[in-house]
Protein backbone atom coordinates (compact mmCIF):
# COMPACT_ATOMS: atom_id res chain seq x y z
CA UNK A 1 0.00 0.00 0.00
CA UNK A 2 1.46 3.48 -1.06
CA UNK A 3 1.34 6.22 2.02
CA UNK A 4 0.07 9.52 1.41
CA UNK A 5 3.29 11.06 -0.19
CA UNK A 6 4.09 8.62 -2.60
CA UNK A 7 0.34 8.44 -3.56
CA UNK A 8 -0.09 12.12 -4.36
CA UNK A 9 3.44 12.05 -6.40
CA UNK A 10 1.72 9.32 -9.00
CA UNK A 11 -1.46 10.72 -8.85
CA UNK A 12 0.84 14.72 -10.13
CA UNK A 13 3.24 12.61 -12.30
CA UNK A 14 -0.25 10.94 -14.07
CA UNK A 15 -2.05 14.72 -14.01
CA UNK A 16 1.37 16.53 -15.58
CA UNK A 17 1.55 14.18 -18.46
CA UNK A 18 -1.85 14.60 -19.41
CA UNK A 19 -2.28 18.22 -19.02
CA UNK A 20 0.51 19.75 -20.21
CA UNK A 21 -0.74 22.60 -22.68
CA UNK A 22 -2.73 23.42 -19.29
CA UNK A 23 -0.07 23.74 -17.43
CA UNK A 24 2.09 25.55 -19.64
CA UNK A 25 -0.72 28.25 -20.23
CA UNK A 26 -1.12 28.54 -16.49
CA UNK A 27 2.65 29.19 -16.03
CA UNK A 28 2.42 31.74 -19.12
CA UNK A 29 -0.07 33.41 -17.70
CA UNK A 30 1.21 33.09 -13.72
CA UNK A 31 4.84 33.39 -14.34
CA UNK A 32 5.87 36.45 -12.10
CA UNK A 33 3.59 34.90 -9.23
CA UNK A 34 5.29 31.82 -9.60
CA UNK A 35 8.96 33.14 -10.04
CA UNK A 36 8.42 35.32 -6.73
CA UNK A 37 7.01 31.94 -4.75
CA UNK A 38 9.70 30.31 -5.66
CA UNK A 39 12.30 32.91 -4.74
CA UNK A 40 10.24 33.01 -1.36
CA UNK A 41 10.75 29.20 -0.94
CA UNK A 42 14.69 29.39 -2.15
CA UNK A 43 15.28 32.28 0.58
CA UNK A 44 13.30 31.11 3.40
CA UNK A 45 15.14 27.71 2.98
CA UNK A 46 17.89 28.35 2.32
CA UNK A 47 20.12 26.60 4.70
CA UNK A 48 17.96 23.53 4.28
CA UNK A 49 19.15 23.68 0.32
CA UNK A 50 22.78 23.73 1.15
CA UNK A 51 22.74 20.79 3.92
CA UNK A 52 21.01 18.75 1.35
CA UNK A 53 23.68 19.59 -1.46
CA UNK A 54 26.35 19.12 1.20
CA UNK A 55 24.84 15.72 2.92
CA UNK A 56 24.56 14.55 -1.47
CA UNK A 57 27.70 15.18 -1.94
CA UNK A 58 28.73 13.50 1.03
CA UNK A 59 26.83 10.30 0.34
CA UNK A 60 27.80 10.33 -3.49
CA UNK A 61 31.50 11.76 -4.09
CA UNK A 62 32.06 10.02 -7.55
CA UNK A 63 28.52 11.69 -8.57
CA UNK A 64 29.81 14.95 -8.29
CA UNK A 65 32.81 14.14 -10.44
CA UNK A 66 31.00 12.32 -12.70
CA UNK A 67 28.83 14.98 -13.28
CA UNK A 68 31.64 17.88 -14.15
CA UNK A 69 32.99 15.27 -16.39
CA UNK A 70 29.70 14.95 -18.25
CA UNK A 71 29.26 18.81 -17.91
CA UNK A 72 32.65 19.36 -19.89
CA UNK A 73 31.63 16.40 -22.35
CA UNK A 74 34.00 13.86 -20.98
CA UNK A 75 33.58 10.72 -20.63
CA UNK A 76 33.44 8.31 -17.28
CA UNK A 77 35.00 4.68 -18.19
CA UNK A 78 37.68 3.68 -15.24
CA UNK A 79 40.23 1.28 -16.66
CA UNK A 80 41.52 0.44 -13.66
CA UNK A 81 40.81 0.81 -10.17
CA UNK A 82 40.66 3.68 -7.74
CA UNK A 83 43.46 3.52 -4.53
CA UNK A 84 44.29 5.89 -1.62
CA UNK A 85 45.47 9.09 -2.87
CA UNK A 86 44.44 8.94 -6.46
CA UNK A 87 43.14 11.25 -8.69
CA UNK A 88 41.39 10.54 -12.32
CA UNK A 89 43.52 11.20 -15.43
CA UNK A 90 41.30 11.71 -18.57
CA UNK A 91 43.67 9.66 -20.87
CA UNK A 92 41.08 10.80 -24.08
CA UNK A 93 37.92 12.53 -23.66
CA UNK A 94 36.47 8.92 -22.53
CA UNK A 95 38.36 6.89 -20.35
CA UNK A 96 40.27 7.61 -16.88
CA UNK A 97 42.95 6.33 -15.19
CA UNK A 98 43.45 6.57 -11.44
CA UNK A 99 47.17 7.48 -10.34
CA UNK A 100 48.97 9.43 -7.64
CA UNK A 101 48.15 13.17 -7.73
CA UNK A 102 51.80 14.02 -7.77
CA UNK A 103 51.96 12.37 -10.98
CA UNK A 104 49.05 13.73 -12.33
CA UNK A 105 50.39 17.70 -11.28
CA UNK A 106 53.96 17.03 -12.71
CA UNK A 107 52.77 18.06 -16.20
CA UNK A 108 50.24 20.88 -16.85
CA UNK A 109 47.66 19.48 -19.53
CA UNK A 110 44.32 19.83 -20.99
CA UNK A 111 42.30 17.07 -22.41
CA UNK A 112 40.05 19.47 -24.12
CA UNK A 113 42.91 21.72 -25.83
CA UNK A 114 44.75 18.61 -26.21
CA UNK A 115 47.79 20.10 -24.67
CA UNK A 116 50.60 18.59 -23.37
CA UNK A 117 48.66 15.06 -23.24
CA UNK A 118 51.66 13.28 -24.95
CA UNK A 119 53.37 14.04 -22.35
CA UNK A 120 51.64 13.28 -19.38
CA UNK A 121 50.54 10.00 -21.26
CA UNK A 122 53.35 8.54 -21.45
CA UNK A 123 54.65 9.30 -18.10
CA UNK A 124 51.36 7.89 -16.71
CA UNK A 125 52.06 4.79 -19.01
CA UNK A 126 55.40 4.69 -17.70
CA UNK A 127 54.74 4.29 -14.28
CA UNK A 128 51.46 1.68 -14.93
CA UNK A 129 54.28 -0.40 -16.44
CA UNK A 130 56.53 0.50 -13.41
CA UNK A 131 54.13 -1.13 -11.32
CA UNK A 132 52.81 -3.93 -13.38
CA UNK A 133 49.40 -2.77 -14.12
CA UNK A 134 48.66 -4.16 -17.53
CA UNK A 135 45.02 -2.67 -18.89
CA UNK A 136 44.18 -4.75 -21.71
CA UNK A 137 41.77 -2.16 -23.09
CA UNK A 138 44.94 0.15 -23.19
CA UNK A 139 46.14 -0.87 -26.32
CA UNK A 140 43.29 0.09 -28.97
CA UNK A 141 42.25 3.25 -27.20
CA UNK A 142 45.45 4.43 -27.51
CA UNK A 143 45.99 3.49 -30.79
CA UNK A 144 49.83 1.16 -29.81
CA UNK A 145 50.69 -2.40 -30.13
CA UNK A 146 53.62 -2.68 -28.53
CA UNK A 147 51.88 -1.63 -24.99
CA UNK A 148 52.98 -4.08 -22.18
């Protein structure tokens, strides 16, 4: 049995999808009404807003990253796994590769202006092979055969 709350959300959800033009020539014709209610609401709770946002990103800190990623049209695909005290490397505008933030500051770069990523690729490939981490993926993203 649904309680109270979740009832009223599917009886809106059903309501909104079949009303639309409705609801879109109430909000036309409400709109400054509407804007100053919900300024009301945004300044009254305020503090409520940013203990939510904070308590999120709390309970979801790869969901914040993962959202700037997607934001600057990169991708999210981990090739390997995450450790203490690493950061993500965008190796293309796709995949990531966790390794120690020292490494990852030692060479400024920009996936996006594709600027010194040579560079800082194959210093990050370097030290994968340092430690053994083989990625088999590695290979045909990067475009080498003679990766090992």
């Amino acid at each position: 049995m649904l309680d109270r709350k979740e009832l009223r959300r599917k009886i809106n959800k059903k309501y909104n999808l079949t009303h639309k033009e409705q609801r879109a020539q109430y909000y036309q014709n409400h709109k400054e009404q509407l804007l100053e209610k919900q300024k009301k609401y945004y300044w009254g709770h305020l503090n409520q807003q940013i203990n939510a946002s904070k308590q999120w990103k709390k309970d979801h800190p790869d969901g914040v990253r993962k959202s700037k990623a997607k934001r600057r049209g990169l991708g999210f695909i981990p090739l390997n796994e995450p450790f203490e005290g690493a950061v993500r490397h965008h190796i293309d505008k796709e995949h990531i590769v966790f390794i120690p933030r020292e490494l990852h500051e030692s060479v400024h770069h920009s996936v996006l202006r594709n600027e010194n990523m040579t560079e800082i690729n194959n210093k990050v490939f370097a030290w994968l092979n340092d430690r053994n981490i083989y990625i088999p993926q590695l290979p045909l993203i990067i475009g080498v055969n003679n990766y090992v």
